[in-house]
PDB file of N, CA and C in Angstrom:
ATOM      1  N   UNK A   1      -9.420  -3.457   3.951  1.00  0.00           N
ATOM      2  CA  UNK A   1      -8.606  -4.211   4.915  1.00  0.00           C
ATOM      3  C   UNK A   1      -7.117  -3.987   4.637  1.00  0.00           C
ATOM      4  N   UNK A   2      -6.972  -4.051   3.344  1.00  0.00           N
ATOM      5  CA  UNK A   2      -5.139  -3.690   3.414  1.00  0.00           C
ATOM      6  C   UNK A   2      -4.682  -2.270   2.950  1.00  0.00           C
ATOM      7  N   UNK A   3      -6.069  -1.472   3.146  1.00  0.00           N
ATOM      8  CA  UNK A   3      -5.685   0.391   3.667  1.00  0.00           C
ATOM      9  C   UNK A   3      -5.414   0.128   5.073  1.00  0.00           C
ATOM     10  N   UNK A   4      -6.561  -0.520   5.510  1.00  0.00           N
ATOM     11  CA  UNK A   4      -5.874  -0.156   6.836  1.00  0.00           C
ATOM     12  C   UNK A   4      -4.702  -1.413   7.969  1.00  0.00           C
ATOM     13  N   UNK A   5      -4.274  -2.304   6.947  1.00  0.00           N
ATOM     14  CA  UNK A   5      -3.161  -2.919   7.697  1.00  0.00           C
ATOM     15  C   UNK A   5      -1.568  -2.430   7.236  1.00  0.00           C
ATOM     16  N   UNK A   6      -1.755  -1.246   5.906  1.00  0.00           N
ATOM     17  CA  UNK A   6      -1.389  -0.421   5.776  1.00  0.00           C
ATOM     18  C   UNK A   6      -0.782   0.921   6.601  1.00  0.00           C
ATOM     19  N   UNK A   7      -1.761   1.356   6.906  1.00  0.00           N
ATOM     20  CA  UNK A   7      -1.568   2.189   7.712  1.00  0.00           C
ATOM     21  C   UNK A   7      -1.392   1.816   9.170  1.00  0.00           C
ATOM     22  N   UNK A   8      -1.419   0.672   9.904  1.00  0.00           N
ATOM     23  CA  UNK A   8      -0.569   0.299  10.787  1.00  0.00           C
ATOM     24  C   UNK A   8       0.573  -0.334  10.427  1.00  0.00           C
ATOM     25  N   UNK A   9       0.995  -0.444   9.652  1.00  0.00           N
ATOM     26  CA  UNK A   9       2.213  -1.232   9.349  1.00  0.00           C
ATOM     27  C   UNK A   9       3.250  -0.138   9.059  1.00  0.00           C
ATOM     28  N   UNK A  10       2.361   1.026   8.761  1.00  0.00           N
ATOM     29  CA  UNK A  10       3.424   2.337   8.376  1.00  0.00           C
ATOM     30  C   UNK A  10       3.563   2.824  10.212  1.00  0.00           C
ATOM     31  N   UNK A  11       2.509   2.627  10.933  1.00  0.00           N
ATOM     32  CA  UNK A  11       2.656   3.286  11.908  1.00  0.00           C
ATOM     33  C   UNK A  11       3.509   2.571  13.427  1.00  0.00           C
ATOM     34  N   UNK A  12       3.789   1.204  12.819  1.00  0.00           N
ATOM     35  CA  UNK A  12       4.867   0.103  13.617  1.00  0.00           C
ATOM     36  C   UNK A  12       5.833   0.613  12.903  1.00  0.00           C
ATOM     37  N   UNK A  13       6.585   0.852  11.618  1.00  0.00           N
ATOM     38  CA  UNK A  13       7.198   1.055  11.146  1.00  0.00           C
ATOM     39  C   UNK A  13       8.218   2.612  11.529  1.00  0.00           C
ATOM     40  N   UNK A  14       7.444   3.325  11.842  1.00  0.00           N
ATOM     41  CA  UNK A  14       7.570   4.897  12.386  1.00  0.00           C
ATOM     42  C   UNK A  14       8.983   4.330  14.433  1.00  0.00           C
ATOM     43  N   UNK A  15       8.282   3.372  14.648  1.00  0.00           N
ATOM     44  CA  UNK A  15       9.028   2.800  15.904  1.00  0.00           C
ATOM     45  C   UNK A  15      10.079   2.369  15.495  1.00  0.00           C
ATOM     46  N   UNK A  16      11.554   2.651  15.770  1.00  0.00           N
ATOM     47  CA  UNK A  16      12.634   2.125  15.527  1.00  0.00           C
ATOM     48  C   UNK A  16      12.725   0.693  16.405  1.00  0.00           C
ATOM     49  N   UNK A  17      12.306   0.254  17.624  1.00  0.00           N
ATOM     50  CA  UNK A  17      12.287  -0.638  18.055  1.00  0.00           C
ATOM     51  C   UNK A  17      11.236  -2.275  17.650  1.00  0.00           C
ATOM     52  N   UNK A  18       9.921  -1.293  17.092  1.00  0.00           N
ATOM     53  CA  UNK A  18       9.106  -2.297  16.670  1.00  0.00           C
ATOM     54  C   UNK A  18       9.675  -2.516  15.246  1.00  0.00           C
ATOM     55  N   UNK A  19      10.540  -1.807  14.332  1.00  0.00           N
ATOM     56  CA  UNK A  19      10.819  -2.301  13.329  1.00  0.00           C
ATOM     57  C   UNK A  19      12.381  -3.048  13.469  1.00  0.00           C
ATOM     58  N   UNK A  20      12.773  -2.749  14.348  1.00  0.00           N
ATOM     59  CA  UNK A  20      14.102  -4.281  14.400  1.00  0.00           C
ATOM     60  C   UNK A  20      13.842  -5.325  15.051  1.00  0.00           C
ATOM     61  N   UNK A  21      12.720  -5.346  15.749  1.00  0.00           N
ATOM     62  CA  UNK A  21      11.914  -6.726  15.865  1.00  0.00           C
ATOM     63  C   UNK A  21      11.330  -7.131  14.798  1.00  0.00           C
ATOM     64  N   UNK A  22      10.490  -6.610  14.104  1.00  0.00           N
ATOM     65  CA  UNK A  22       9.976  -6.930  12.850  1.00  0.00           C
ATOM     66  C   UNK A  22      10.963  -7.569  11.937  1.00  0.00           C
ATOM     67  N   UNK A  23      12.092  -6.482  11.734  1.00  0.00           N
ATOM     68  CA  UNK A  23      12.937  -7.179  10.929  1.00  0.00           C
ATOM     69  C   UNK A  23      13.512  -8.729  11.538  1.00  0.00           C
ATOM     70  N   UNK A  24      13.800  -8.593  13.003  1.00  0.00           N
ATOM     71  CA  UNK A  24      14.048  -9.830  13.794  1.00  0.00           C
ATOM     72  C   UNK A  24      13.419 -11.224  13.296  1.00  0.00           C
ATOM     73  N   UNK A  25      12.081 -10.992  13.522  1.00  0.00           N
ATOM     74  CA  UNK A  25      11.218 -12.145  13.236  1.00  0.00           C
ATOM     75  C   UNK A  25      10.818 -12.469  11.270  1.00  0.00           C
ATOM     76  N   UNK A  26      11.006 -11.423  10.821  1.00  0.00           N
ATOM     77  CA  UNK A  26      10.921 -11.885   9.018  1.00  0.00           C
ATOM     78  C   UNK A  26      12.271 -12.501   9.226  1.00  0.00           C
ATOM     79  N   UNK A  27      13.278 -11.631   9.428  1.00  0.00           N
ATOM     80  CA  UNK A  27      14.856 -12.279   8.898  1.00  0.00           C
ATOM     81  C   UNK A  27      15.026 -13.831   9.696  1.00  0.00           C
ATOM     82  N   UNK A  28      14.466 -14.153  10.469  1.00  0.00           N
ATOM     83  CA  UNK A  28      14.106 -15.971  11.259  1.00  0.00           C
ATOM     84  C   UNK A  28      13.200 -16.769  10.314  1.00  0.00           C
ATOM     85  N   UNK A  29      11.664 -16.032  10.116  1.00  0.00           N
ATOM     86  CA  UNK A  29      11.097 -16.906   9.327  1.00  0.00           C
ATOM     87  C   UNK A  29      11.350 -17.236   7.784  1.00  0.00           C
ATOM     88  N   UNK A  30      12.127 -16.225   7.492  1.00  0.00           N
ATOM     89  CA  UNK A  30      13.124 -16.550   5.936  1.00  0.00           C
ATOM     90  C   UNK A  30      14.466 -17.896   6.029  1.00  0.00           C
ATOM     91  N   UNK A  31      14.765 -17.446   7.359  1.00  0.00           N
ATOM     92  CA  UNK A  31      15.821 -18.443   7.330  1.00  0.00           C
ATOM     93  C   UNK A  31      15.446 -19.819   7.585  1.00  0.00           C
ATOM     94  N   UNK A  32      14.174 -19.824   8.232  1.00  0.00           N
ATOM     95  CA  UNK A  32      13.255 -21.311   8.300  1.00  0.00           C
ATOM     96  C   UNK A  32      13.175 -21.370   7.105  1.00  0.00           C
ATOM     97  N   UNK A  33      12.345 -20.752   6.229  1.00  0.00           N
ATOM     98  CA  UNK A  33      11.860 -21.071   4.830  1.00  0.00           C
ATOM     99  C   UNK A  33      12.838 -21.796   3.726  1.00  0.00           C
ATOM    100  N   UNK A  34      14.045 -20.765   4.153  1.00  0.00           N
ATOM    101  CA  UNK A  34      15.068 -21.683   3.138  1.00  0.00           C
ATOM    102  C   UNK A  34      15.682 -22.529   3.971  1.00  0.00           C
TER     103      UNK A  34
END
């Protein structure tokens, strides 16, 4: 299971758009957290 959420996470990652959303939504739920 985390080969292959792995290998989609490399393959969202490969998208410049799906990864500044990504970063979008971690860099929000960090700022909730703290």
């Amino acid at each position: 299971a985390a080969c292959g959420f792995a290998a989609v996470l490399v393959a969202l990652l490969a998208s410049g758009e799906v990864r500044t959303l990504l970063m979008g939504i971690i860099t929000s739920a960090l700022s909730m957290g703290s």
